[in-house]
N, C-alpha and C. Protein backbone atom coordinates (compact mmCIF):
# COMPACT_ATOMS: atom_id res chain seq x y z
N UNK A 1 13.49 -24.43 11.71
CA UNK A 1 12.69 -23.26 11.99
C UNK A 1 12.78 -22.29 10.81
N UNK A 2 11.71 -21.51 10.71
CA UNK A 2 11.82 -20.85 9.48
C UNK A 2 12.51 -19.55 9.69
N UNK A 3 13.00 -19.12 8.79
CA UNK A 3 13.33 -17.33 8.62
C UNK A 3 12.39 -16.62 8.80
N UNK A 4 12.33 -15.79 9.62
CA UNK A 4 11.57 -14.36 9.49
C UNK A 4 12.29 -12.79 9.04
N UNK A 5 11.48 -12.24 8.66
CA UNK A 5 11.96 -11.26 8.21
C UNK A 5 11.43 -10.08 8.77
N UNK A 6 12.42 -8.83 9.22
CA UNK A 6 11.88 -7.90 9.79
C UNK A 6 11.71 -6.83 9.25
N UNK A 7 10.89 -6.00 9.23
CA UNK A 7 10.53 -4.81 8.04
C UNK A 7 11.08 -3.80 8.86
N UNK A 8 12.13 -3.20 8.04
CA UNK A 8 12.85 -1.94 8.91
C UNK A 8 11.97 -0.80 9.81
N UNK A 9 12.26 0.16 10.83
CA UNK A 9 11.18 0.72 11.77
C UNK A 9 10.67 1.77 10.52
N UNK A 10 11.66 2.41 9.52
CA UNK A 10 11.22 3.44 9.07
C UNK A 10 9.84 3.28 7.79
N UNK A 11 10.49 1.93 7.52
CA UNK A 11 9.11 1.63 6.42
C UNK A 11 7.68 1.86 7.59
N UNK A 12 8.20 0.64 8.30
CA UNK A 12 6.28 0.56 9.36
C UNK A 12 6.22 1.65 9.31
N UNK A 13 7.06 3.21 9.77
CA UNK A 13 6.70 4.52 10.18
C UNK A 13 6.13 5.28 9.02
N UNK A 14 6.98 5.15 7.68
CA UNK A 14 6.33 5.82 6.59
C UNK A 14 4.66 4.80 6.13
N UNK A 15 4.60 3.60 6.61
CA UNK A 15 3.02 3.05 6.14
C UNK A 15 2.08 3.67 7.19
N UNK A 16 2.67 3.81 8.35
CA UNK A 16 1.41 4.18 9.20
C UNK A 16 1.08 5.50 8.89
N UNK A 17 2.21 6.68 8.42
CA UNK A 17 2.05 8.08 8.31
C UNK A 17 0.80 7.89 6.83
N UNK A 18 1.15 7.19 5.86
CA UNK A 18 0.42 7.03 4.85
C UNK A 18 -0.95 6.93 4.81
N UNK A 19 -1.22 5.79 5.85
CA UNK A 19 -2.84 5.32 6.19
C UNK A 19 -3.06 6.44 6.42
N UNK A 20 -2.80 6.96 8.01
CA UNK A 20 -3.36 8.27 8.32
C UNK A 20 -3.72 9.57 7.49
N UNK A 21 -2.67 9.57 6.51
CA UNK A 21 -3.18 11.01 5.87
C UNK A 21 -4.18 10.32 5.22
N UNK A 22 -4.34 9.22 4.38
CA UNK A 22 -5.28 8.70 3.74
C UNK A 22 -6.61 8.86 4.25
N UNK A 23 -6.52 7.97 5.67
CA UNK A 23 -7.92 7.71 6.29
C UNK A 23 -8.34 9.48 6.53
N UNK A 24 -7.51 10.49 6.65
CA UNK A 24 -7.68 11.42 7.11
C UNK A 24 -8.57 12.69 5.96
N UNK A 25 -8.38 12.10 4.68
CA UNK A 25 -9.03 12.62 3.48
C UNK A 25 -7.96 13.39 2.64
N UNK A 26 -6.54 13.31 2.55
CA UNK A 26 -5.78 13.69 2.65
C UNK A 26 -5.53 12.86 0.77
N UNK A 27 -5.42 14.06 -0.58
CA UNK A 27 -4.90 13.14 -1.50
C UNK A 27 -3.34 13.21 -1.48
N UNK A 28 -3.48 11.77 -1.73
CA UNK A 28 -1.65 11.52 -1.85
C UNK A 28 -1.84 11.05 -2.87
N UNK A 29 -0.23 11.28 -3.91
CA UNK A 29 -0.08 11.33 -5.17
C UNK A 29 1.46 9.98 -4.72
N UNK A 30 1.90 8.91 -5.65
CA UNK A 30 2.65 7.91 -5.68
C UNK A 30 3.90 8.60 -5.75
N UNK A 31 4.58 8.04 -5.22
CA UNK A 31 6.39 9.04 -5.07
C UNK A 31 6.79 8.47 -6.44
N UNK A 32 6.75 9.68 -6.92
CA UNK A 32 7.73 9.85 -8.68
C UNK A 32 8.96 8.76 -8.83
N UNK A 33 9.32 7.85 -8.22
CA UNK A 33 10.68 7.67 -8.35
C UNK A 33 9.82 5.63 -8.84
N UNK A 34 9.21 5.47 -7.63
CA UNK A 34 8.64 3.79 -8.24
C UNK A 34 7.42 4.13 -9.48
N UNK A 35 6.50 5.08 -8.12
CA UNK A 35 5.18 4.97 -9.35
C UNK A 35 4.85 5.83 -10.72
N UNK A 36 5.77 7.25 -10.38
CA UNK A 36 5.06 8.09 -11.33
C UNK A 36 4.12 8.80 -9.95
N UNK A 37 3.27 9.88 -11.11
CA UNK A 37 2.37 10.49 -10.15
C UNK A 37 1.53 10.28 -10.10
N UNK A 38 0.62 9.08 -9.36
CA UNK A 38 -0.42 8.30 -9.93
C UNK A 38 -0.93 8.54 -8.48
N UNK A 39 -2.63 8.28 -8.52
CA UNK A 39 -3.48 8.63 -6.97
C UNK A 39 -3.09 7.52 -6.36
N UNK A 40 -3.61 7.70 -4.37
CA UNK A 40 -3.31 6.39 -4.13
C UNK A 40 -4.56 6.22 -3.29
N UNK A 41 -4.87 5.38 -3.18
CA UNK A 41 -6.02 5.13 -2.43
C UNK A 41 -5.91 3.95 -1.17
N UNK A 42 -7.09 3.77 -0.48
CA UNK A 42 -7.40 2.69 0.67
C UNK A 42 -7.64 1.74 0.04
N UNK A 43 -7.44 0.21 -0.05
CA UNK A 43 -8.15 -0.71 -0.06
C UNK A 43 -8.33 -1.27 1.39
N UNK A 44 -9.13 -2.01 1.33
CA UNK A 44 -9.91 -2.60 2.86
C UNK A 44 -10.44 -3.79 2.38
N UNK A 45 -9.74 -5.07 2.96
CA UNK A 45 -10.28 -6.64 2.53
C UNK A 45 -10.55 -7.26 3.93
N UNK A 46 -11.18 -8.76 4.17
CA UNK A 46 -11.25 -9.59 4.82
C UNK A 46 -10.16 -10.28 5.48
N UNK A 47 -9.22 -10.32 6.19
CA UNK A 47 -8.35 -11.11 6.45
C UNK A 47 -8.82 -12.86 5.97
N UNK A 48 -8.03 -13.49 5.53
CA UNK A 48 -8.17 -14.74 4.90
C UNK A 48 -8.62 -15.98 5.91
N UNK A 49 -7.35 -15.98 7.35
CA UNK A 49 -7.87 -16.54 8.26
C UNK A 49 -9.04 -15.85 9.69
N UNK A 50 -8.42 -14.62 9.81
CA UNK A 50 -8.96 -14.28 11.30
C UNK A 50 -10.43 -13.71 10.51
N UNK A 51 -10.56 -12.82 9.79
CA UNK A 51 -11.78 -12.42 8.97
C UNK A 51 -11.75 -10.60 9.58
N UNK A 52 -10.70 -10.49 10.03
CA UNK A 52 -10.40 -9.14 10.46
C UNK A 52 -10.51 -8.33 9.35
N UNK A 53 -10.80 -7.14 8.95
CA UNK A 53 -10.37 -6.23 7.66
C UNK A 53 -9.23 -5.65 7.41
N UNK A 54 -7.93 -5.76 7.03
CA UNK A 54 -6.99 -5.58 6.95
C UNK A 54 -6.71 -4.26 5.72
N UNK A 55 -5.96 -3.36 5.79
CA UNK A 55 -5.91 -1.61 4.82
C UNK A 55 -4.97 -1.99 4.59
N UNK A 56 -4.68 -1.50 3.33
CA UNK A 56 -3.20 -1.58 2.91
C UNK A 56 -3.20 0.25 1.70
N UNK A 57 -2.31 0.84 1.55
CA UNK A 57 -2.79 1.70 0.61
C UNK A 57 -2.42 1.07 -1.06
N UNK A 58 -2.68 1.46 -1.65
CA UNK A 58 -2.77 1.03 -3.16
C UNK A 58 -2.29 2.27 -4.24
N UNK A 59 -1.55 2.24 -5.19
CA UNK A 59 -1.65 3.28 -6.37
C UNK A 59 -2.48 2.88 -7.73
N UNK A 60 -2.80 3.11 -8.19
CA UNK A 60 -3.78 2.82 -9.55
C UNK A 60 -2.49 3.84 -10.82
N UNK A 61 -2.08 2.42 -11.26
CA UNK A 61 -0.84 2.87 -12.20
C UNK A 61 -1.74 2.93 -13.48
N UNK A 62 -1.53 3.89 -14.80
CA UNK A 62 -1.69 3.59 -16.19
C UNK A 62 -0.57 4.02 -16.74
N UNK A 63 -0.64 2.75 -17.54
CA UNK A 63 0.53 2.82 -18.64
C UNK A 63 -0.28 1.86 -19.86
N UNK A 64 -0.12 2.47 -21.01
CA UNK A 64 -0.20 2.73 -22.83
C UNK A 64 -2.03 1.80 -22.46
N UNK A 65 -2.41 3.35 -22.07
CA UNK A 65 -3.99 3.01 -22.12
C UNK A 65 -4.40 1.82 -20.74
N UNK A 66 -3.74 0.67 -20.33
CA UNK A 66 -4.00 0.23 -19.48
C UNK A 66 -3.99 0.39 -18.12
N UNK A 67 -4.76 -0.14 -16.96
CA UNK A 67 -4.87 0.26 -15.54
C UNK A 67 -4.20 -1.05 -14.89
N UNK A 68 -3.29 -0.82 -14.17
CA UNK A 68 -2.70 -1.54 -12.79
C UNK A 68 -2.59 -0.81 -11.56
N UNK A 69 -2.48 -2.24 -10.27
CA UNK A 69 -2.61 -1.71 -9.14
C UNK A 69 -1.28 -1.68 -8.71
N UNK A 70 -0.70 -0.99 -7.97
CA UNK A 70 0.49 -0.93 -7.88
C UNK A 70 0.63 -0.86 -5.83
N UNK A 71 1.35 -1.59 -5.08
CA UNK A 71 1.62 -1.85 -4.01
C UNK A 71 3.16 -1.77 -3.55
N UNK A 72 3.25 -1.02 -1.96
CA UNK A 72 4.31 -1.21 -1.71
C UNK A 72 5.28 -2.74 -1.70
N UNK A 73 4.20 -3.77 -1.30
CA UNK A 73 4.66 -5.29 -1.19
C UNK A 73 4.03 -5.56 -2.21
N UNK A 74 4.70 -6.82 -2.77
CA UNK A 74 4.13 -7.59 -3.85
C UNK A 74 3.34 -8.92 -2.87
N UNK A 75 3.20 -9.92 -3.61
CA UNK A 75 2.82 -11.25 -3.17
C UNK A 75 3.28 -11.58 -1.63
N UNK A 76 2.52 -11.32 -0.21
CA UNK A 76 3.13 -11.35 0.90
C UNK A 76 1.73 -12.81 1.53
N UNK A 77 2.25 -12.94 2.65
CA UNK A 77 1.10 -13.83 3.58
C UNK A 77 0.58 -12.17 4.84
C-alpha cells in the first residue's frame, strides 16, 4: 500500500485564507522570507482526470531580468 501524506491543518487554513482574499480582489504581495515581494495571483486550470477547474494561487517571481512562477507546492498529482 502506498504512503500518503497529510498536509498539516494550518497550511490547508493559510491556502484557503489566501484564495479568499484573492478571489475577494484583495492584492497580496509573496511573504518576504521564500518569495521576496512579488504579486500573487489566481491561476485556474482543467483538472487532468475529472475536468473540474482546480485554483491554486501563484507568485510571478523576477530575478536578473527574467520571469518565473513561483508555487507553494512544486511538482504534486
Amino acid at each position: 500500500m502506498e504512503k500518503t501524506s497529510q498536509v498539516p491543518f494550518y497550511v490547508r487554513l493559510g491556502n484557503a485564507l489566501t484564495l479568499t482574499l484573492l478571489r475577494a480582489g484583495f492584492k497580496l504581495r509573496g511573504p518576504y522570507i521564500f518569495f521576496g515581494n512579488y504579486p500573487m495571483y489566481l491561476l485556474t486550470v482543467r483538472g487532468r482526470k475529472s475536468g473540474l477547474p482546480r485554483t491554486v494561487s501563484i507568485a510571478m517571481i523576477e530575478r536578473n531580468g527574467k520571469s518565473y512562477v513561483g508555487s507553494v507546492y512544486g511538482i504534486v498529482d
